[in-house]
C-alpha atoms as a PDB file:
ATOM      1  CA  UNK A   1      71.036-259.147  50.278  1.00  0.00           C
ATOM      2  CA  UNK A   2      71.709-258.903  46.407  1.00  0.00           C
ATOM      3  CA  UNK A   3      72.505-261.920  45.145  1.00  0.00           C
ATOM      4  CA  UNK A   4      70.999-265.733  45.622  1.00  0.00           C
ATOM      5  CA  UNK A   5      71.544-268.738  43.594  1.00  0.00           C
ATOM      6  CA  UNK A   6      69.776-268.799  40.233  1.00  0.00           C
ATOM      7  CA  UNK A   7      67.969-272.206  41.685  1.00  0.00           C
ATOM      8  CA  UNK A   8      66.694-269.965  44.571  1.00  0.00           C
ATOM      9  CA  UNK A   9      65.905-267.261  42.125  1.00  0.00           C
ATOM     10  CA  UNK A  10      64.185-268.944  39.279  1.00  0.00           C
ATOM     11  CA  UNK A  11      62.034-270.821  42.936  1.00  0.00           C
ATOM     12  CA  UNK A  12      61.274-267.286  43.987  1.00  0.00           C
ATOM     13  CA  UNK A  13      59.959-265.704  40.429  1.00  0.00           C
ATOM     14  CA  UNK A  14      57.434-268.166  41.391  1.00  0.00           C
ATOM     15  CA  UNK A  15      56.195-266.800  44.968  1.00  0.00           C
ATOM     16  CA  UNK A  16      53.346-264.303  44.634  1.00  0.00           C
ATOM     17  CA  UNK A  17      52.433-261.581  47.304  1.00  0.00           C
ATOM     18  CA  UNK A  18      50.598-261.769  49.888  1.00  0.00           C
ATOM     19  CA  UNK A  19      51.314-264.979  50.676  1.00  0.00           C
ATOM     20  CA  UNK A  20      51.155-267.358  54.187  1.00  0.00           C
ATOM     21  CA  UNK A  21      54.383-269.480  52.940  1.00  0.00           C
ATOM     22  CA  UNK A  22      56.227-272.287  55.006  1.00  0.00           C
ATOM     23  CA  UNK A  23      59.705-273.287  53.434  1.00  0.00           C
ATOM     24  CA  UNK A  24      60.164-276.723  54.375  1.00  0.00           C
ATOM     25  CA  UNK A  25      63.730-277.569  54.323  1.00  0.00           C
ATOM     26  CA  UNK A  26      65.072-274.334  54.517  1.00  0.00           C
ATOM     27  CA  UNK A  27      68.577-274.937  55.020  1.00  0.00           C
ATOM     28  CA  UNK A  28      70.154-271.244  55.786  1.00  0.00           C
ATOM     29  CA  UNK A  29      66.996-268.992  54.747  1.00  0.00           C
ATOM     30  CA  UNK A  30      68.643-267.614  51.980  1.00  0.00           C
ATOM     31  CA  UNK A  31      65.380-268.159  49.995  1.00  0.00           C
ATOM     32  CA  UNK A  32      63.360-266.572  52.659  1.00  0.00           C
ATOM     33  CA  UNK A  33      65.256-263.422  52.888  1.00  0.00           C
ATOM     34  CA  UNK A  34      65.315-262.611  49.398  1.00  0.00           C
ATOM     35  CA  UNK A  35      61.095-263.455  49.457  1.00  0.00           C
ATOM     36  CA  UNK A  36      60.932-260.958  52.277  1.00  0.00           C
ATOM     37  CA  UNK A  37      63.155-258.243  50.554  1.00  0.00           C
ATOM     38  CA  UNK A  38      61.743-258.799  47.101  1.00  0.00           C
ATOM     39  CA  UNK A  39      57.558-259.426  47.260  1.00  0.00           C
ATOM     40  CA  UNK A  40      55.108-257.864  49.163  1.00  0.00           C
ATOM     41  CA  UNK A  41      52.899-258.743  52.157  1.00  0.00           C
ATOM     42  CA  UNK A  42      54.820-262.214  53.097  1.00  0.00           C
ATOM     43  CA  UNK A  43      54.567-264.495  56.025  1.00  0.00           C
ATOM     44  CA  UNK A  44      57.590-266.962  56.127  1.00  0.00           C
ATOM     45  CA  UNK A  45      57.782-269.845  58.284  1.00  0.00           C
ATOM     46  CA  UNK A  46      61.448-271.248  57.798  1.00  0.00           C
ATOM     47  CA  UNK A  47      61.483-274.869  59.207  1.00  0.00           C
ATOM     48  CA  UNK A  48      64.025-277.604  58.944  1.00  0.00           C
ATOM     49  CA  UNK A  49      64.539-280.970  60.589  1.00  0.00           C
ATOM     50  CA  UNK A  50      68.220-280.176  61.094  1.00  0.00           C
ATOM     51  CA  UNK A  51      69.513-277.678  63.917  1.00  0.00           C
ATOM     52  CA  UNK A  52      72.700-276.912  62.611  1.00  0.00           C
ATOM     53  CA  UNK A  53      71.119-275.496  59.678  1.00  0.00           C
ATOM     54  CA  UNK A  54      68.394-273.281  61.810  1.00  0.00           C
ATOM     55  CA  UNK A  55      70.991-271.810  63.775  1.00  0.00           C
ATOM     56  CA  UNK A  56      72.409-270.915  60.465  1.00  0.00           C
ATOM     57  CA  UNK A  57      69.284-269.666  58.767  1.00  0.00           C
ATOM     58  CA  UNK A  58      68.461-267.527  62.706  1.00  0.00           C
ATOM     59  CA  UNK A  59      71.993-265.272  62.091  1.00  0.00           C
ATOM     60  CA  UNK A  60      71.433-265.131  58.746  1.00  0.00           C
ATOM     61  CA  UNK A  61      67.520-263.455  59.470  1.00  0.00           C
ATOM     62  CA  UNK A  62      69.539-261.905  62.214  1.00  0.00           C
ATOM     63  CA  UNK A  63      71.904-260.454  60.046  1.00  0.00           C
ATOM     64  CA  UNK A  64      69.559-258.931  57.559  1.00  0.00           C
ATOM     65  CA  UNK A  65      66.875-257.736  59.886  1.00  0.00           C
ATOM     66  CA  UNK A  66      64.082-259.261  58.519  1.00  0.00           C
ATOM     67  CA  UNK A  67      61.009-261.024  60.400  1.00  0.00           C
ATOM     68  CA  UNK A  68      60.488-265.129  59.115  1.00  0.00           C
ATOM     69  CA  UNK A  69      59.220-267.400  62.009  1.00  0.00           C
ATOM     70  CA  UNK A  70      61.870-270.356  62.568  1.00  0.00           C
ATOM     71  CA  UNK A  71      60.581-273.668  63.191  1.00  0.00           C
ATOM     72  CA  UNK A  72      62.737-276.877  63.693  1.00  0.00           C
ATOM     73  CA  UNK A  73      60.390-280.006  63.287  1.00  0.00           C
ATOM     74  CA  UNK A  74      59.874-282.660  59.940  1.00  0.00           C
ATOM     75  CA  UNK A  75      57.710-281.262  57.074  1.00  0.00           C
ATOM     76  CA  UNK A  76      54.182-279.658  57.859  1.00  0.00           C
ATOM     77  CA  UNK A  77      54.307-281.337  61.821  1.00  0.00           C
ATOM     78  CA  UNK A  78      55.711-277.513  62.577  1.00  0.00           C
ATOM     79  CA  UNK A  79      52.501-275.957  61.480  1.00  0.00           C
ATOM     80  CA  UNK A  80      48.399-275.339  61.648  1.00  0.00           C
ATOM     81  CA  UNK A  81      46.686-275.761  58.506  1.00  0.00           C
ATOM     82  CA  UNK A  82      45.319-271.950  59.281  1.00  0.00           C
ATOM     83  CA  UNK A  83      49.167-270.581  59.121  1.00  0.00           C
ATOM     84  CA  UNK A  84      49.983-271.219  55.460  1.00  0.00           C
ATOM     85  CA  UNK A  85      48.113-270.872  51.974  1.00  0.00           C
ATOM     86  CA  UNK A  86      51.925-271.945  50.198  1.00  0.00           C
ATOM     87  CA  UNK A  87      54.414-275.040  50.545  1.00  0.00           C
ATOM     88  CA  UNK A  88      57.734-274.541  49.232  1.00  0.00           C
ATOM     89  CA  UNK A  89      60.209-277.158  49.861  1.00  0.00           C
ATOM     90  CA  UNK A  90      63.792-277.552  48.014  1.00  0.00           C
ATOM     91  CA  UNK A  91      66.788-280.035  47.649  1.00  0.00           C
ATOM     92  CA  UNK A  92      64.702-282.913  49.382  1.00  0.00           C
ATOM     93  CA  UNK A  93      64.038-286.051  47.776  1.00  0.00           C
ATOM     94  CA  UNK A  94      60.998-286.825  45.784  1.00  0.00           C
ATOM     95  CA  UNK A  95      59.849-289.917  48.520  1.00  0.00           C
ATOM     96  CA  UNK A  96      60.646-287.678  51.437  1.00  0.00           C
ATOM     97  CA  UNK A  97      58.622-284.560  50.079  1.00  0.00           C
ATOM     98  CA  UNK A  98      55.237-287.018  48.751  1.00  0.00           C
ATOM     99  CA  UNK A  99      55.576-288.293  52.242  1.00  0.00           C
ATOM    100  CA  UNK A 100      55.181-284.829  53.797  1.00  0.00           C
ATOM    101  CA  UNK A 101      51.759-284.411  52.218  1.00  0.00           C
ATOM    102  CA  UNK A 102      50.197-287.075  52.335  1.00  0.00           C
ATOM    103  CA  UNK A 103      51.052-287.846  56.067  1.00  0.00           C
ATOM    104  CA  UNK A 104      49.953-284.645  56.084  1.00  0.00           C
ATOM    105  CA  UNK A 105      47.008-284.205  54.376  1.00  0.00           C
ATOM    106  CA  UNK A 106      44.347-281.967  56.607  1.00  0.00           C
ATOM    107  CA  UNK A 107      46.590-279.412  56.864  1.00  0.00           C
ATOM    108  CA  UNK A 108      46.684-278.598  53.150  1.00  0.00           C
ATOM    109  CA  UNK A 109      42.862-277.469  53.285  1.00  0.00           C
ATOM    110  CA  UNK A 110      43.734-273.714  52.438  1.00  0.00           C
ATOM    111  CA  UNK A 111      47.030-274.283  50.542  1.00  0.00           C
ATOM    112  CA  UNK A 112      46.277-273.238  47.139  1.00  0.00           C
ATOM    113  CA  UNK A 113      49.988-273.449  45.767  1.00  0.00           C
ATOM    114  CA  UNK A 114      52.893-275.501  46.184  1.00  0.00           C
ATOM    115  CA  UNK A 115      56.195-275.007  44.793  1.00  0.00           C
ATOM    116  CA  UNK A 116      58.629-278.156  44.770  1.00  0.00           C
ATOM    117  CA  UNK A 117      62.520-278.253  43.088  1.00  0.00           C
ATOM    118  CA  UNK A 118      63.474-281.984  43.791  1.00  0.00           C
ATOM    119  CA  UNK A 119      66.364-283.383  42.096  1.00  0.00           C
ATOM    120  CA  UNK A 120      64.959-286.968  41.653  1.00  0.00           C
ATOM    121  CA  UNK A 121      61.665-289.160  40.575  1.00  0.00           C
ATOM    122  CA  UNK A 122      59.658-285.581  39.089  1.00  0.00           C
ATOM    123  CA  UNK A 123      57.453-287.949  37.132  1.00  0.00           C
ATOM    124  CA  UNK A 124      57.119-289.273  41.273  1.00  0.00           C
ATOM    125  CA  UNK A 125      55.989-286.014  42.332  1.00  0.00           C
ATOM    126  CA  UNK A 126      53.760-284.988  39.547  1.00  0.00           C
ATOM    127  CA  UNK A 127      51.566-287.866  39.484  1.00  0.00           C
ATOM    128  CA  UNK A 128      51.141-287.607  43.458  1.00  0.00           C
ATOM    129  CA  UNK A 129      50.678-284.307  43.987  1.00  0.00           C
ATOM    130  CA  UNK A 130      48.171-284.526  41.302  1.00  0.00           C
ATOM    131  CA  UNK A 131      46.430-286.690  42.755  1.00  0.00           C
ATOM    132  CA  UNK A 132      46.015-284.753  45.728  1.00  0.00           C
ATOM    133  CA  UNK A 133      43.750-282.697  43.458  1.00  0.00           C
ATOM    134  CA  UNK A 134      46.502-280.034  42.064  1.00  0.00           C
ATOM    135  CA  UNK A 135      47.482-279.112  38.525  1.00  0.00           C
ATOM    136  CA  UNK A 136      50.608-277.810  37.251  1.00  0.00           C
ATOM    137  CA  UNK A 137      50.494-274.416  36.600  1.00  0.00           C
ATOM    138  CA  UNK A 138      54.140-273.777  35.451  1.00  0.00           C
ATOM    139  CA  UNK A 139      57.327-275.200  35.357  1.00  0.00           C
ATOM    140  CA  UNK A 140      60.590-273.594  35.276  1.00  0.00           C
ATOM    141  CA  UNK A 141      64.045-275.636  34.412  1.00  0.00           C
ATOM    142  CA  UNK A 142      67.637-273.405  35.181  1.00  0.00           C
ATOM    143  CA  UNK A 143      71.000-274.238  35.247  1.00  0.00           C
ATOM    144  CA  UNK A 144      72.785-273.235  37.958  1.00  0.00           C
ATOM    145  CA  UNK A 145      76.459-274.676  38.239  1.00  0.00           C
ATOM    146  CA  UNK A 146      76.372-276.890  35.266  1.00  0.00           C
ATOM    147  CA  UNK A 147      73.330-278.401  36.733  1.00  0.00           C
ATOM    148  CA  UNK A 148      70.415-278.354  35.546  1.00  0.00           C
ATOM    149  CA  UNK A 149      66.974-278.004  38.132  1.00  0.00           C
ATOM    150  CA  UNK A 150      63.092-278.373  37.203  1.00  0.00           C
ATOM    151  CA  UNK A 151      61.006-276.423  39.687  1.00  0.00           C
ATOM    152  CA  UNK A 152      57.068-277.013  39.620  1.00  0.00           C
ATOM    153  CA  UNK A 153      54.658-274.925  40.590  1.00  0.00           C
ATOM    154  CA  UNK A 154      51.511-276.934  41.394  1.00  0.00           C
ATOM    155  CA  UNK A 155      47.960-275.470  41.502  1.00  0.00           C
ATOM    156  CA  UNK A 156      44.575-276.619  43.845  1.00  0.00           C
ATOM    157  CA  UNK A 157      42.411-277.252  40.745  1.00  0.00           C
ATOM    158  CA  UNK A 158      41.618-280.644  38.887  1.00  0.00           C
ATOM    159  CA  UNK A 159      43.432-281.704  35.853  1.00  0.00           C
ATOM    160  CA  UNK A 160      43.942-284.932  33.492  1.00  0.00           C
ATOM    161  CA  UNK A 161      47.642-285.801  32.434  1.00  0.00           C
ATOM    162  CA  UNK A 162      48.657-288.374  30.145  1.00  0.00           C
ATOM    163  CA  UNK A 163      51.819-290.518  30.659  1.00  0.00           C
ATOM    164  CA  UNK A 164      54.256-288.392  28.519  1.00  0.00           C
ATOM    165  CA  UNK A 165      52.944-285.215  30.523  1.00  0.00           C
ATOM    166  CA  UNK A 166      53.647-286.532  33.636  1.00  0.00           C
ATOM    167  CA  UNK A 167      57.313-287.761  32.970  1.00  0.00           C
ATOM    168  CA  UNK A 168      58.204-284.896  30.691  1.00  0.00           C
ATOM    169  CA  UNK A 169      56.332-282.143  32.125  1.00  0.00           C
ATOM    170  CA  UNK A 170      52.990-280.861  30.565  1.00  0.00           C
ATOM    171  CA  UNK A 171      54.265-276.864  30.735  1.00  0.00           C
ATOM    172  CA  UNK A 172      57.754-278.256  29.649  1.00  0.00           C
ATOM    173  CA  UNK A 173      56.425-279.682  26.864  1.00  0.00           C
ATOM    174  CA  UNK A 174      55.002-276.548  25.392  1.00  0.00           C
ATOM    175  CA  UNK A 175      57.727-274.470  26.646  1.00  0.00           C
ATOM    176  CA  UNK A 176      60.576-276.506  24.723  1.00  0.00           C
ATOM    177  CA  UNK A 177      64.007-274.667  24.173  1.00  0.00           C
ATOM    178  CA  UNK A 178      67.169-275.652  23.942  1.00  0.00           C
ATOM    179  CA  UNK A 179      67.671-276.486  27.901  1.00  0.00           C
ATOM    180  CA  UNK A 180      64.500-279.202  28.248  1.00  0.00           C
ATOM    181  CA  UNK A 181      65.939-280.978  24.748  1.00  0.00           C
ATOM    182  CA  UNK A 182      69.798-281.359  26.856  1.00  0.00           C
ATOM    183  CA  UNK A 183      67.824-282.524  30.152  1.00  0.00           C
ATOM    184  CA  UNK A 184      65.503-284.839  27.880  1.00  0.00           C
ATOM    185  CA  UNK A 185      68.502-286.332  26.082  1.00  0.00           C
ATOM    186  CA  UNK A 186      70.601-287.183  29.822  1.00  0.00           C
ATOM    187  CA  UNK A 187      67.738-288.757  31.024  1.00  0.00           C
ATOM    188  CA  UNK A 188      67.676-290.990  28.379  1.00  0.00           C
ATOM    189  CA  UNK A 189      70.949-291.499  28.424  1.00  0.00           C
ATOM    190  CA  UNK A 190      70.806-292.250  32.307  1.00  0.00           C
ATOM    191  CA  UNK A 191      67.691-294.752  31.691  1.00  0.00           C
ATOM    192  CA  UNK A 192      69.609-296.273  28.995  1.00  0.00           C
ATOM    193  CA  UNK A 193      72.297-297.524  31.362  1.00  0.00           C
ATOM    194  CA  UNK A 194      70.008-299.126  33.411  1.00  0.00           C
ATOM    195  CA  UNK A 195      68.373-300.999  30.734  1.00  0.00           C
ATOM    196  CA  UNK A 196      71.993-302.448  30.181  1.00  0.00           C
ATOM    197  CA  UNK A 197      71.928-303.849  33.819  1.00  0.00           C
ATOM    198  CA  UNK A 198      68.608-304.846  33.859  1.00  0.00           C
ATOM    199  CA  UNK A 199      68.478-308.884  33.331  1.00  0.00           C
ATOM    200  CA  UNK A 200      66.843-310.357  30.112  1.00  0.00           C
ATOM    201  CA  UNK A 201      64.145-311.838  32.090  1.00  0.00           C
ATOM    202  CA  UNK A 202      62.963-308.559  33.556  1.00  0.00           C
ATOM    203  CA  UNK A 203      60.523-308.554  30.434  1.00  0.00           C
ATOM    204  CA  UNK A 204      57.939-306.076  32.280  1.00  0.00           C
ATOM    205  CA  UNK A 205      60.914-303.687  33.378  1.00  0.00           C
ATOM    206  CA  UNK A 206      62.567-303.743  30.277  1.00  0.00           C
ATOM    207  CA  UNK A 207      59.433-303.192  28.671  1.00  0.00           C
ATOM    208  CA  UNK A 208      58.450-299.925  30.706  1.00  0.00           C
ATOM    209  CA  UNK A 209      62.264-298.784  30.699  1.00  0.00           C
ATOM    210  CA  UNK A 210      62.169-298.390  26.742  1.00  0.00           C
ATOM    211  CA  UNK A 211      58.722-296.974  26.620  1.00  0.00           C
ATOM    212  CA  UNK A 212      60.490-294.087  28.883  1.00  0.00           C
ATOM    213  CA  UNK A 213      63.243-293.775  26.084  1.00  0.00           C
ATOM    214  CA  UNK A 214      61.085-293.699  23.285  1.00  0.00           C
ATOM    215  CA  UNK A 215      59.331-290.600  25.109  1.00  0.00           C
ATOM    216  CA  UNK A 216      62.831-288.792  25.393  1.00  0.00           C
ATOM    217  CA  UNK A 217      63.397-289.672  21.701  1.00  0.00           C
ATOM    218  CA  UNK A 218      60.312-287.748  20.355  1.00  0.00           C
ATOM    219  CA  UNK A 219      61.500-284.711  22.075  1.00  0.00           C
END
């Protein structure tokens, strides 16, 4: 196996070895073949809540000959808290993946790293996961098919964030370049649609909705 999406492979620069990873939402293991083939001294656990796409991701693992443990179940109910050190978890939506944690939350007692790409709400996820006493150690945006993904890597460690961090990304924000200013600008583009269809009276709302635009402005 060569060749994986530039999503998958701008998720997997961020994998270190030897590693006790479960990829929640794993769709067809595409991600977890490449981490086998590519680092050193994995354990996968592949899980999904769908069986259509395990039996997908099991000829797939067949079909490359590699060893990842497949798991159908929701989130972290598939595992023991002594299996994994790293959550990754992909294409799910911010509300579904905070839920998984914090429904969740003994078995994260020896995971030192999570790695989320969500395609909604990151300014969700960062201030929960966060709170769950993890900082963000890096953040990665690619574009991949004329979209353009933000994958975080969070850290077990304590941290303070202001407002602007946590909508905008703190790494992002040092990191800059050409690709956070376009992703910066359609979000406030997208927010400023909203604020069209938000009623007059919606003072508070309106209120918070142009602080957000003034924070893409000053990028």
């Amino acid at each position: 196996m060569n060749k994986i999406s530039r999503r998958l492979e701008a998720i997997a620069s961020l994998v270190e070895d030897n590693k006790k990873i479960i990829d929640i939402g794993c769709d067809h293991a595409l991600l977890d073949i490449y981490l086998i083939k590519n680092k050193k001294n994995l354990n996968i656990i592949a899980s999904d809540i769908n069986n259509n796409a395990l039996n997908n991701a099991k000829d797939n693992i067949k079909k490359y000959r590699v060893d990842i443990d497949i798991r159908l179940g929701n989130g972290l109910d598939v595992v023991n808290k002594d299996e994994i050190d790293t959550i990754i978890t992909s294409g799910i939506g911010a509300h579904t993946i905070v839920g998984i944690l914090y429904n969740n939350i003994d078995k994260l007692e020896n995971v030192d790293t999570i790695i989320i790409q969500s395609n909604n709400d990151l300014h969700f996820i960062r201030q929960k996961v966060v709170k769950l006493n993890y900082y963000i150690e890096d953040e990665i945006l690619v574009l991949d098919k004329n979209i353009i993904y933000t994958i975080i890597k969070f850290r077990k460690g304590i941290r303070k964030y202001n407002k602007k961090q946590l909508l905008l990304g703190p790494v992002l924000l040092n990191k800059k370049g050409d690709l956070f200013k376009k992703k910066c600008l359609l979000e406030k583009q997208k927010i400023e649609l909203v604020l069209k269809l938000v009623p007059k009276n919606k003072l508070l709302y309106r209120y918070k909705l142009k602080k957000k635009i003034k924070m893409y402005e000053g990028i």
